[in-house]
N, C-alpha and C. Protein backbone atom coordinates (compact mmCIF):
# COMPACT_ATOMS: atom_id res chain seq x y z
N UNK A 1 32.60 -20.77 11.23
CA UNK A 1 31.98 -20.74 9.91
C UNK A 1 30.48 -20.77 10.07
N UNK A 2 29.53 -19.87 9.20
CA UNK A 2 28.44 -19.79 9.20
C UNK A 2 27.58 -21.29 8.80
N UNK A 3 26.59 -21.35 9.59
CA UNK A 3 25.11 -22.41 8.87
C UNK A 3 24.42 -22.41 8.11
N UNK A 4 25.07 -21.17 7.28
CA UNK A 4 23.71 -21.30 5.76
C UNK A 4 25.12 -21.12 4.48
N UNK A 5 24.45 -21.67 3.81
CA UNK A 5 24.43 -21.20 2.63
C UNK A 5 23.79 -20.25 1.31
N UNK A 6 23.94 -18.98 1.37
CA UNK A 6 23.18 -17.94 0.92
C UNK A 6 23.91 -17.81 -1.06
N UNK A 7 22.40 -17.72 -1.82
CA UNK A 7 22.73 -17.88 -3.41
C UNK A 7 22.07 -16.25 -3.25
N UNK A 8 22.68 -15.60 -4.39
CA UNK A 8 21.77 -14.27 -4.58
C UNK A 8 21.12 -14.76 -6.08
N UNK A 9 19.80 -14.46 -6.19
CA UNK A 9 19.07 -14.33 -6.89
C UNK A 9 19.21 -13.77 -8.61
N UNK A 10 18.62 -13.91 -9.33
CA UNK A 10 18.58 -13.03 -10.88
C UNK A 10 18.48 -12.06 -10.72
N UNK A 11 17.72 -10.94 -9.37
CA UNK A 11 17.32 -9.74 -9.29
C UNK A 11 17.93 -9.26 -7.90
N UNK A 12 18.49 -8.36 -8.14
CA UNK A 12 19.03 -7.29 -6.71
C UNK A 12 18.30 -7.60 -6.11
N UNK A 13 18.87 -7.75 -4.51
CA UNK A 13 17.86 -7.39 -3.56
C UNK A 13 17.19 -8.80 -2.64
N UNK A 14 17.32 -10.30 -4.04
CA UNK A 14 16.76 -11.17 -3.74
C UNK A 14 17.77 -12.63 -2.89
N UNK A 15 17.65 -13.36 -2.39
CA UNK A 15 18.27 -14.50 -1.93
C UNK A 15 18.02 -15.61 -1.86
N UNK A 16 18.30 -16.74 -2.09
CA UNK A 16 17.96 -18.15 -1.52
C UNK A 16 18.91 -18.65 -0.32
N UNK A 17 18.32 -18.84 0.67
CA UNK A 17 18.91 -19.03 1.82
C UNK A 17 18.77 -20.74 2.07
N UNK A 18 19.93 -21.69 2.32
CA UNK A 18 19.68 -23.33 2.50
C UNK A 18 20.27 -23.16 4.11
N UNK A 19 19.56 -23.45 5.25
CA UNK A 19 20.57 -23.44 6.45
C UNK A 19 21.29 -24.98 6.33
N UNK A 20 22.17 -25.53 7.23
CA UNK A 20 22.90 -26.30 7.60
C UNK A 20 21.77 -27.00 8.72
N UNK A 21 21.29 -28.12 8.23
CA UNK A 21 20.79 -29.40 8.71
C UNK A 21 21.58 -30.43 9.17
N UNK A 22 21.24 -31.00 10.57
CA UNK A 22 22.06 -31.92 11.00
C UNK A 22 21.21 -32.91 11.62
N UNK A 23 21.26 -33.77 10.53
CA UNK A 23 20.78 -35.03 11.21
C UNK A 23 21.26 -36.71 12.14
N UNK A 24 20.21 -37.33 12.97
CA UNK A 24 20.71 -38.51 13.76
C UNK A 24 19.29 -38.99 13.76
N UNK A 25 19.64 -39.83 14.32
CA UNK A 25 18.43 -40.78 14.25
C UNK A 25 16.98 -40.20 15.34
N UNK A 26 17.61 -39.64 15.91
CA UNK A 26 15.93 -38.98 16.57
C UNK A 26 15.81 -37.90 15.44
N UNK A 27 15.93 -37.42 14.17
CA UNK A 27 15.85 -36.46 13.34
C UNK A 27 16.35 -35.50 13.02
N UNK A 28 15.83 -34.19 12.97
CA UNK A 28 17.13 -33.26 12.27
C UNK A 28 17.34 -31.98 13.46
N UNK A 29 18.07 -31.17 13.69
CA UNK A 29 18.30 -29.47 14.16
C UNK A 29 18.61 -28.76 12.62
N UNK A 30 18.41 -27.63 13.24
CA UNK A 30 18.75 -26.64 11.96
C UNK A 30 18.44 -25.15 12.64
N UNK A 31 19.79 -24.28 12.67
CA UNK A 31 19.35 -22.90 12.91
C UNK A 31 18.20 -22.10 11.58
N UNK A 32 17.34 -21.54 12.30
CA UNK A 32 16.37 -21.04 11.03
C UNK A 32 16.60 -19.85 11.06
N UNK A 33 17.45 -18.95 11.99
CA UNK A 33 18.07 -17.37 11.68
C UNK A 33 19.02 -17.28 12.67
N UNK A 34 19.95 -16.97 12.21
CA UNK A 34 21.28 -16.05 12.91
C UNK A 34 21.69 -14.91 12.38
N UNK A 35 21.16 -14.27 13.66
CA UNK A 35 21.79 -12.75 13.14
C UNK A 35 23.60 -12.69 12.49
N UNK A 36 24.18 -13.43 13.29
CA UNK A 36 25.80 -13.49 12.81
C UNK A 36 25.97 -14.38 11.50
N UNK A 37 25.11 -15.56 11.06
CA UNK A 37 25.40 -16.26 9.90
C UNK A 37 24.85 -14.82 8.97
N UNK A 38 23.67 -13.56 8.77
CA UNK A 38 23.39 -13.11 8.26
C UNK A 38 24.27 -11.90 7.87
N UNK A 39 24.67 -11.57 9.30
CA UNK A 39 25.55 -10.21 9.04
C UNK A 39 26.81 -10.62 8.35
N UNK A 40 27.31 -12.13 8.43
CA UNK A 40 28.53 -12.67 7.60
C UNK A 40 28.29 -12.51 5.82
N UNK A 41 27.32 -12.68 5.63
CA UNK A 41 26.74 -12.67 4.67
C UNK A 41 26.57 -11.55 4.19
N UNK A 42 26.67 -10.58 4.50
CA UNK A 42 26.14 -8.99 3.99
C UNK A 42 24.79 -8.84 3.91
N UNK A 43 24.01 -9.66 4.93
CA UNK A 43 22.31 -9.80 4.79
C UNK A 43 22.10 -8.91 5.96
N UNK A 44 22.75 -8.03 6.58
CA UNK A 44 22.01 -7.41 8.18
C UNK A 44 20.57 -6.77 7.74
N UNK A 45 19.80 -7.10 9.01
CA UNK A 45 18.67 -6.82 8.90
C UNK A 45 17.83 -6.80 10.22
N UNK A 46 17.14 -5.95 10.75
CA UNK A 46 16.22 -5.95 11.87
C UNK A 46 14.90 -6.52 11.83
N UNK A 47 14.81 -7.63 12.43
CA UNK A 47 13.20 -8.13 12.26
C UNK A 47 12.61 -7.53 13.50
N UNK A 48 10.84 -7.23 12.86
CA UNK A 48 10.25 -6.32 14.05
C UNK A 48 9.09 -7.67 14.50
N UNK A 49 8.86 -8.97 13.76
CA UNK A 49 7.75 -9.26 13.66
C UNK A 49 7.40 -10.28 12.81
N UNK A 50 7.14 -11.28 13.42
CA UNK A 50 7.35 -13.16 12.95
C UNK A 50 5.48 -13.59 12.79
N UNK A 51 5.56 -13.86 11.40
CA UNK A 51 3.94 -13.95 11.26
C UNK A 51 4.15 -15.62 10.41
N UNK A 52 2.89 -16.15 11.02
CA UNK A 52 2.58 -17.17 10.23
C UNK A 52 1.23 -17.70 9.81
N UNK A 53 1.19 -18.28 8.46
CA UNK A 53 -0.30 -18.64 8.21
C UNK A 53 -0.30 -20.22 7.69
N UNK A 54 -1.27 -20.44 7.67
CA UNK A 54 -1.95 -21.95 7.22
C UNK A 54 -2.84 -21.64 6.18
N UNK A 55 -2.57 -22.67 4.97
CA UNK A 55 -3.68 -22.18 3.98
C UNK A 55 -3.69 -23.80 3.36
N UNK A 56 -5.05 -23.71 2.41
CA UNK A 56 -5.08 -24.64 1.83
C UNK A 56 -4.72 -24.80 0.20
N UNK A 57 -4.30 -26.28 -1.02
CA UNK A 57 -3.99 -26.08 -1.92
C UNK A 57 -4.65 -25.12 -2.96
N UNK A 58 -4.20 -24.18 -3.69
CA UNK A 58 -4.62 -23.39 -4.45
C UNK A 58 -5.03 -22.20 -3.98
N UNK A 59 -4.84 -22.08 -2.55
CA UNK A 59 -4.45 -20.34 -2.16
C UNK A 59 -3.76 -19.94 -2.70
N UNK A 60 -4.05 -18.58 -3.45
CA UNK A 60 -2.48 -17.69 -3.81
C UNK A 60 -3.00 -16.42 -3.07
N UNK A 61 -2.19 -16.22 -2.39
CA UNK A 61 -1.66 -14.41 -1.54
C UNK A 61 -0.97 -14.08 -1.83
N UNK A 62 -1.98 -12.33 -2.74
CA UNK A 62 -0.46 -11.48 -3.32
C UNK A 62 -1.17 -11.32 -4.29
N UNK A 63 -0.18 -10.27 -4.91
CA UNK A 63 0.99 -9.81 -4.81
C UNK A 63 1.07 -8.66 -4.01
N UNK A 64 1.14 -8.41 -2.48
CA UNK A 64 1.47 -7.40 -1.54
C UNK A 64 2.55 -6.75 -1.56
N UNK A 65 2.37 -5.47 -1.06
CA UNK A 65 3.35 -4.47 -0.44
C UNK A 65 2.58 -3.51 0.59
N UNK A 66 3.65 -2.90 0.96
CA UNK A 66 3.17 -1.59 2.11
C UNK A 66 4.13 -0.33 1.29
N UNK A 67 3.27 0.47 1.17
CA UNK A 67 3.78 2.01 0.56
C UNK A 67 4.52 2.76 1.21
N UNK A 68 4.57 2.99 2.60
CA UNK A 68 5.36 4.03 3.08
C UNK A 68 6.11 2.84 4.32
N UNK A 69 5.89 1.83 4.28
CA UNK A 69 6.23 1.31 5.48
C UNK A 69 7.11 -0.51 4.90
N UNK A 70 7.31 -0.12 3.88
CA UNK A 70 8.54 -1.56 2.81
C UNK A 70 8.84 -2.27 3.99
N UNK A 71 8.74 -3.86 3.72
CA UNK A 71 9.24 -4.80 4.15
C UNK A 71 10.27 -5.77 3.98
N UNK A 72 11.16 -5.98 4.71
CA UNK A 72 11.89 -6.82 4.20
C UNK A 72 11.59 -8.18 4.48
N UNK A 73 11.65 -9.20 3.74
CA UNK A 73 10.88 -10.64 4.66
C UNK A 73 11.80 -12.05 4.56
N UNK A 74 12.16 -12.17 5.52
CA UNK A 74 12.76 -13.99 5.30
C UNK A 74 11.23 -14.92 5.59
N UNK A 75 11.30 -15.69 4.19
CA UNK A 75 10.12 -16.35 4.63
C UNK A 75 10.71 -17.86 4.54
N UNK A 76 9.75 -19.05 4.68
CA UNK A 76 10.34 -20.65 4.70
C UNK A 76 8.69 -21.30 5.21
N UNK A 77 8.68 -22.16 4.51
CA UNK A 77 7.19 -22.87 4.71
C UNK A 77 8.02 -24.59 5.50
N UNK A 78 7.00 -24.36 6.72
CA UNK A 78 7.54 -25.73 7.43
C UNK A 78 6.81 -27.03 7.64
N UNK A 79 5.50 -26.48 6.51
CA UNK A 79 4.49 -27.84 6.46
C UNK A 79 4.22 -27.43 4.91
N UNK A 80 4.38 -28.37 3.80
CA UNK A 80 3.86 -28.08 3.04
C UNK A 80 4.56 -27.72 1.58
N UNK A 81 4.27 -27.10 0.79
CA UNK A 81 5.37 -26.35 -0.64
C UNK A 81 4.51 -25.35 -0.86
N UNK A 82 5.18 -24.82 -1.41
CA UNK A 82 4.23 -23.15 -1.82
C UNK A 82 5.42 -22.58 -3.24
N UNK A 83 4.84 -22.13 -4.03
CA UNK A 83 5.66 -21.56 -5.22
C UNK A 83 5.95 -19.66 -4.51
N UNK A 84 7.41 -19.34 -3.78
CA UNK A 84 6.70 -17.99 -3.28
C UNK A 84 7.84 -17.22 -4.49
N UNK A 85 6.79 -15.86 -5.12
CA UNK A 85 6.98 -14.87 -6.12
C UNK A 85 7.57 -13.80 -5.21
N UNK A 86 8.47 -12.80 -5.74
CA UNK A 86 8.79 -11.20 -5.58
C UNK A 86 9.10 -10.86 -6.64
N UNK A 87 8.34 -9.71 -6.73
CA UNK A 87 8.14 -8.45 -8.04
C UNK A 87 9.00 -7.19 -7.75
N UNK A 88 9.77 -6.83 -8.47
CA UNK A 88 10.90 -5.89 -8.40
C UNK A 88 9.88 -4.80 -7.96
N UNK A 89 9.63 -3.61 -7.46
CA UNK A 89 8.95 -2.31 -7.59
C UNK A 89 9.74 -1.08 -6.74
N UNK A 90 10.96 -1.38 -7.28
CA UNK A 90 11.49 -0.49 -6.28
C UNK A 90 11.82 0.79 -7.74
N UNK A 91 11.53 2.37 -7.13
CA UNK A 91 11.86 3.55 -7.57
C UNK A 91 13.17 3.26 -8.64
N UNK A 92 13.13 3.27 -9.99
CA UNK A 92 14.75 3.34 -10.45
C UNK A 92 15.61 2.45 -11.00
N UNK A 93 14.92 1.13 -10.79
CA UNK A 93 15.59 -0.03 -10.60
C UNK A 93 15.63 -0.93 -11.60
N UNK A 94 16.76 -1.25 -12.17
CA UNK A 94 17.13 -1.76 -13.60
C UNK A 94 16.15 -2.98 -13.84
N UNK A 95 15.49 -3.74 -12.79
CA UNK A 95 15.27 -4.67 -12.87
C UNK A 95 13.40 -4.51 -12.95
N UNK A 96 12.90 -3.18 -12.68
CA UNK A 96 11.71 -2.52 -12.15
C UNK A 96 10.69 -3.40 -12.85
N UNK A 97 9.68 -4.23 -12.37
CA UNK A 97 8.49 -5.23 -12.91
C UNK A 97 9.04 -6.50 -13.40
N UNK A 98 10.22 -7.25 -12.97
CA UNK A 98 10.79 -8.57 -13.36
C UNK A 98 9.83 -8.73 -11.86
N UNK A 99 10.41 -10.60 -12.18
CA UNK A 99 10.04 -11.40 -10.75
C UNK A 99 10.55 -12.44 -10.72
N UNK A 100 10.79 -13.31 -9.85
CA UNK A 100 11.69 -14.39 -9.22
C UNK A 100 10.96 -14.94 -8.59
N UNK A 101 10.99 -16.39 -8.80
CA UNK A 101 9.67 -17.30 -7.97
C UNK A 101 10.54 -18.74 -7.57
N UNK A 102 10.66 -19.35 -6.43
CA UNK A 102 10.83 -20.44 -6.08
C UNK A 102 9.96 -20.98 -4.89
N UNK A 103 10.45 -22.75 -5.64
CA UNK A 103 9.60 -23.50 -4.82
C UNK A 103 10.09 -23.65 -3.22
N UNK A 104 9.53 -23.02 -2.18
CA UNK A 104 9.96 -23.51 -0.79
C UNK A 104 9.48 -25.10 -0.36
N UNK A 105 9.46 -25.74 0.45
CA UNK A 105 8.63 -26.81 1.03
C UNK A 105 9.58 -27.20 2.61
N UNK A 106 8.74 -28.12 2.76
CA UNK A 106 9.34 -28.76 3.92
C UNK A 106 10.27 -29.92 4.11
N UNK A 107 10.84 -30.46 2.87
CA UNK A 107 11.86 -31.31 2.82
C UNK A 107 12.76 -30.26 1.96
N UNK A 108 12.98 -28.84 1.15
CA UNK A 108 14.22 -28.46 1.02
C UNK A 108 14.60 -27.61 1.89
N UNK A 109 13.56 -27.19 2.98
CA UNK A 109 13.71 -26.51 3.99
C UNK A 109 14.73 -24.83 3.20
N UNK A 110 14.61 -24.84 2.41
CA UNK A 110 15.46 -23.47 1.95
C UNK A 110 14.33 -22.06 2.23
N UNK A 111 15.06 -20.94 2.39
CA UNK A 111 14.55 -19.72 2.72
C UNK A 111 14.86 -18.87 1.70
N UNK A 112 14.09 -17.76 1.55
CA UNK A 112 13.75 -16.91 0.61
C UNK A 112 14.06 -15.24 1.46
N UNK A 113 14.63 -14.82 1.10
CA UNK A 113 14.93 -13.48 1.36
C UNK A 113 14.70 -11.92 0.67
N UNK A 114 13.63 -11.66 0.74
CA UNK A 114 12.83 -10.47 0.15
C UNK A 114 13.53 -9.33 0.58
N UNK A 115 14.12 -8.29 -0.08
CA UNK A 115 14.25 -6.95 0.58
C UNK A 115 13.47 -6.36 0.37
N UNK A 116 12.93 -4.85 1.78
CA UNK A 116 12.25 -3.99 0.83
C UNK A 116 12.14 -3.67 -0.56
N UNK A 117 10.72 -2.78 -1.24
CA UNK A 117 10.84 -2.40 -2.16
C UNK A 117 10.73 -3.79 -3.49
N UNK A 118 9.67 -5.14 -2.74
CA UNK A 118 9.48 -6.06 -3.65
C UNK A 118 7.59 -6.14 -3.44
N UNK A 119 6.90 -7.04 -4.31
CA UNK A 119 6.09 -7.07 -3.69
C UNK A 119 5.77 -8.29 -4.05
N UNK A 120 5.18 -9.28 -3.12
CA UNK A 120 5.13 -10.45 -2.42
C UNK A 120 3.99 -11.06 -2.57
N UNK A 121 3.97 -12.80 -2.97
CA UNK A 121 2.96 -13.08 -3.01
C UNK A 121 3.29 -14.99 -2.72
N UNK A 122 2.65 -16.04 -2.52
CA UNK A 122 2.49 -17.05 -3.14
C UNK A 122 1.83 -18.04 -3.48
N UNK A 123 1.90 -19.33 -3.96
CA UNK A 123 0.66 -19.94 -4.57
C UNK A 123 0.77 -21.66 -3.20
N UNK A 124 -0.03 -21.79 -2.94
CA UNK A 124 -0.02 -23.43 -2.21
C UNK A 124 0.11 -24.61 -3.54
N UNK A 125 1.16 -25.32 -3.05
CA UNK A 125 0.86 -26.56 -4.05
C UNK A 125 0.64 -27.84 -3.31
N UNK A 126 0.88 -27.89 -2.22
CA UNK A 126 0.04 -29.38 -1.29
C UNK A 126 -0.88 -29.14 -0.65
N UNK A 127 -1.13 -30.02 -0.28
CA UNK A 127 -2.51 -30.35 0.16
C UNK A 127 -3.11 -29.13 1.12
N UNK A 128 -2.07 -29.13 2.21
CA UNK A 128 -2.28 -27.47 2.80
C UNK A 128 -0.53 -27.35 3.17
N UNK A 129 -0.65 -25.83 3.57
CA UNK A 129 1.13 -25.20 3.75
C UNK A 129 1.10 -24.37 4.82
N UNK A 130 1.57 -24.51 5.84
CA UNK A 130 1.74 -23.49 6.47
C UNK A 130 3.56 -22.90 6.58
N UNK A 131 3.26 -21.19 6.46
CA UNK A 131 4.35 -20.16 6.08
C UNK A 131 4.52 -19.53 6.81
N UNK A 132 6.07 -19.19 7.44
CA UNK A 132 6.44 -18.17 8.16
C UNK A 132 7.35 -17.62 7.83
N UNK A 133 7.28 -15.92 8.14
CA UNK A 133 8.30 -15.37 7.65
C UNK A 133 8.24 -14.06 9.15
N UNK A 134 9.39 -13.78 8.89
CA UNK A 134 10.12 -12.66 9.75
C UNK A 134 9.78 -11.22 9.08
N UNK A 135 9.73 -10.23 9.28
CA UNK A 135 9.45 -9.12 8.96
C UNK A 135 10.28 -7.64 9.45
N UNK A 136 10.79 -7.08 8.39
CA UNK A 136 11.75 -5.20 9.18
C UNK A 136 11.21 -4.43 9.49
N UNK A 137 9.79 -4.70 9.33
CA UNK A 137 8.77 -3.39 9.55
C UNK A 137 7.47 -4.06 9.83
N UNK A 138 6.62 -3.46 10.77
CA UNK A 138 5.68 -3.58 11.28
C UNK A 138 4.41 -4.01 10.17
N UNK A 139 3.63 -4.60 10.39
CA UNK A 139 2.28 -4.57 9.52
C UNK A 139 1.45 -2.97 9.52
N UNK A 140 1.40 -2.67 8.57
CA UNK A 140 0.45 -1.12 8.63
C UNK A 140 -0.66 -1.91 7.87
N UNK A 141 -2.14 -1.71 8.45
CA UNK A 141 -3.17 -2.08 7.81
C UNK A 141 -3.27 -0.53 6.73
N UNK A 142 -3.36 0.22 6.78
CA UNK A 142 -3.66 1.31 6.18
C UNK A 142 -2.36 1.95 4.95
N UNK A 143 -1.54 0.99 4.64
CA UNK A 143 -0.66 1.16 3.98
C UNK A 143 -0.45 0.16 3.28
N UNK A 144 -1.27 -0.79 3.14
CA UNK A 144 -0.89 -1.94 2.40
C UNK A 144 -1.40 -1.61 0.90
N UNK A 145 -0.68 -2.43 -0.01
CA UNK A 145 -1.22 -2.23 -1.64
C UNK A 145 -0.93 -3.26 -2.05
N UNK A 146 -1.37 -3.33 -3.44
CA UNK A 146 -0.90 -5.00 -4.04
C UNK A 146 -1.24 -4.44 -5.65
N UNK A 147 -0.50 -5.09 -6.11
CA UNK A 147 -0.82 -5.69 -7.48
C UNK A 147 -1.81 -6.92 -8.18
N UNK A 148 -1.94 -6.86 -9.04
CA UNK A 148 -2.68 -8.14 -9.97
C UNK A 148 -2.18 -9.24 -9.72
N UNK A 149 -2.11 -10.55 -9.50
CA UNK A 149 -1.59 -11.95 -9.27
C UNK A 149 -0.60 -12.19 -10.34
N UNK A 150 -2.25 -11.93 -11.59
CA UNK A 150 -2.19 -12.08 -13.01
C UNK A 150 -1.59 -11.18 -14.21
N UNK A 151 -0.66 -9.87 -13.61
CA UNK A 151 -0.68 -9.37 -14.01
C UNK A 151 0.49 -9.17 -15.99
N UNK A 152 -0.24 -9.60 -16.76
CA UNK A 152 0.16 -10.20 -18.23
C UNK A 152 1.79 -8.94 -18.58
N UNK A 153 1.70 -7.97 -17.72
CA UNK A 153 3.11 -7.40 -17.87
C UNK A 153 4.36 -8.01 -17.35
N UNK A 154 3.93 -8.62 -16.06
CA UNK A 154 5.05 -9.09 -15.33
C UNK A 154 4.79 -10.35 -16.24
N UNK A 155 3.72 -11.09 -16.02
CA UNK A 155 3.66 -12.59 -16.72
C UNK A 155 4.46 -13.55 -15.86
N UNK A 156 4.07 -13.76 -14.19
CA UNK A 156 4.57 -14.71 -13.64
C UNK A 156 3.71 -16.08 -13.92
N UNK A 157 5.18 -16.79 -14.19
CA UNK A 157 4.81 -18.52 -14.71
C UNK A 157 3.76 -19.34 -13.23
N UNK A 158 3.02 -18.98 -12.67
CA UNK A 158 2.76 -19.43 -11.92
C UNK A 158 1.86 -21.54 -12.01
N UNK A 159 2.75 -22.05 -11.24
CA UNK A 159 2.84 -23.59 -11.94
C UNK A 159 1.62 -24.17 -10.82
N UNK A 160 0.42 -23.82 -11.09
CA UNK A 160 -0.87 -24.26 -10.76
C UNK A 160 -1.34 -25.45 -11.46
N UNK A 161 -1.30 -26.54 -10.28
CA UNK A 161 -1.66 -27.62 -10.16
C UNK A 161 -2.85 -27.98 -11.57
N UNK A 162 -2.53 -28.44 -11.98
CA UNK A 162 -3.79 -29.24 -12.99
C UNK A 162 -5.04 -29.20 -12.25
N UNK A 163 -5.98 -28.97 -12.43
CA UNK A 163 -7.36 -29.47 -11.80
C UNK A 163 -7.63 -28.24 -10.73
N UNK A 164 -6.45 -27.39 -10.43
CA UNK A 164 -6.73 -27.23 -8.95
C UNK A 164 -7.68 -25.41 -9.06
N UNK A 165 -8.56 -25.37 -8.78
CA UNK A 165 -8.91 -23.99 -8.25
C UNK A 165 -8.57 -22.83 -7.64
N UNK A 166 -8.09 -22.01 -8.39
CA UNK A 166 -7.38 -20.61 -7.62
C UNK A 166 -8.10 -20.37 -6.04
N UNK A 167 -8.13 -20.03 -4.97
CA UNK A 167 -8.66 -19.56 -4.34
C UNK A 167 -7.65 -18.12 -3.93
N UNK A 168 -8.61 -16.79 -3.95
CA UNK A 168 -8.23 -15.79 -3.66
C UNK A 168 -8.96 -14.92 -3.11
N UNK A 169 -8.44 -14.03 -2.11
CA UNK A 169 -8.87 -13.47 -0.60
C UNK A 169 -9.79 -12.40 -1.85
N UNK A 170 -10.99 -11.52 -2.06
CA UNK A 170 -11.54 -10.82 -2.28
C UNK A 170 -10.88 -9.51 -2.27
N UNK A 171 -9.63 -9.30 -1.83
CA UNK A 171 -8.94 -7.81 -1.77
C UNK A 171 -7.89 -8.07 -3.05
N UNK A 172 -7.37 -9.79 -2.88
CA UNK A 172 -6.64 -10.31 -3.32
C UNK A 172 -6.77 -10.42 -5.36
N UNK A 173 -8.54 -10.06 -5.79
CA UNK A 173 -8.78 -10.48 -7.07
C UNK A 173 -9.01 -8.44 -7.34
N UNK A 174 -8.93 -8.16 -6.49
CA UNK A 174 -9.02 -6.26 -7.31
C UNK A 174 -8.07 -5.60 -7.48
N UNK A 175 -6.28 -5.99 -7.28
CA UNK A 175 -5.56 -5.10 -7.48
C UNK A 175 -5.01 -4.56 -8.49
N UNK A 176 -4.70 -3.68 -8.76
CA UNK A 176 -4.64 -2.83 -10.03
C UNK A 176 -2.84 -3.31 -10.80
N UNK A 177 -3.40 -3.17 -12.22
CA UNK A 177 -2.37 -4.18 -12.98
C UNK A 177 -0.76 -2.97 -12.19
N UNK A 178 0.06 -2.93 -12.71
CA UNK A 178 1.69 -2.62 -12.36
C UNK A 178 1.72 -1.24 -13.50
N UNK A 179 0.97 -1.22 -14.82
CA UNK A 179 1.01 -0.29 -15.40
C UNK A 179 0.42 0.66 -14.79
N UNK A 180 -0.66 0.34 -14.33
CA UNK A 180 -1.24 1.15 -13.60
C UNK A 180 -1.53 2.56 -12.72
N UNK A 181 -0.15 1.88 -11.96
CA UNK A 181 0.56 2.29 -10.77
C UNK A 181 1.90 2.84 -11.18
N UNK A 182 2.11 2.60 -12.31
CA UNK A 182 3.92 2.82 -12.50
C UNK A 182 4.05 4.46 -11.93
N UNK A 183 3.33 5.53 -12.32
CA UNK A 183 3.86 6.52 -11.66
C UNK A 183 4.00 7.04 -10.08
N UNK A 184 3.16 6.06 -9.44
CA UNK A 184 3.21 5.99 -8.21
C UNK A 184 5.07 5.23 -7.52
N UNK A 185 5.58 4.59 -8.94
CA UNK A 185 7.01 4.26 -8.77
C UNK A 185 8.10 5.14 -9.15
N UNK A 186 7.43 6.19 -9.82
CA UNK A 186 8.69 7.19 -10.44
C UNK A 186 9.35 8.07 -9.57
């Protein structure tokens, strides 16, 4: 029997992944990917490429994608909480400009499962977070795109700390709203 427990999401495509934690008194184990708990699951997937960052409270990154080069991403934050968003943008798709946002951290230890054809972002809510996620496709610097954070079509609830100051990467405050772009989705 598999080590996770996998929920599918409000939107195609999306997952909440809880692995199987086992604790004793020197602390916990926990598988953080199996290809066989995944393929049991109907999750198969090729990772090309395991990235991680450190940020501080009130970073938000995002909302990313890559245009010709879609990612699929298991992500899980192992210091920290982070609110992480995916925005439907796939060609066709009943669900096309919804979004789905949960809280990761380091005591629910749960994982988030992005398929291609979303685009990705999230907000820090402690003090600092560091995030890793797995990746199906390579990073293309020259193919990357993003959307608005803010963008009032999608209208993600994003649950920013009282007091706390957005901080956002300078590529991160110019992306063009989702209307925008919609025919670049047709």
């Amino acid at each position: 029997m598999g080590q996770i427990k996998v929920e599918k999401a409000p939107i195609e495509g999306l997952y909440v992944i809880e692995p199987t934690v086992h604790f004793d008194s020197r602390g916990y184990f926990m598988e953080t990917y199996s290809l066989r708990d995944m393929d049991e699951n109907g999750l198969g997937m090729g990772f090309v490429q395991d990235n991680q960052s450190m940020s501080s409270k009130g970073v938000l990154r995002g909302l990313h994608y890559q245009i010709q080069h879609p990612q699929g991403k298991l992500v899980r934050v192992i210091r920290g909480a982070v609110f992480d968003v995916a925005v439907d943008i796939r060609k066709g798709s009943a669900t096309f400009g919804r979004w789905f946002g949960i809280e990761l951290t380091e005591e629910n230890r749960k994982q988030f499962y992005i398929s291609p054809g979303f685009a990705h972002g999230f907000l820090v809510l402690s003090d600092t977070a560091e995030f890793c996620y797995k990746c199906t496709d390579f990073y293309h610097p020259g193919d990357e795109a993003g959307i608005a954070w803010n963008d009032p079509d999608i209208a993600i609830d994003w649950p920013i700390p009282e007091g706390t100051d957005l901080l956002l990467s300078e590529k991160d405050t110019k992306w063009p709203l989702l209307k925008d772009l919609r025919a670049s989705f047709s």
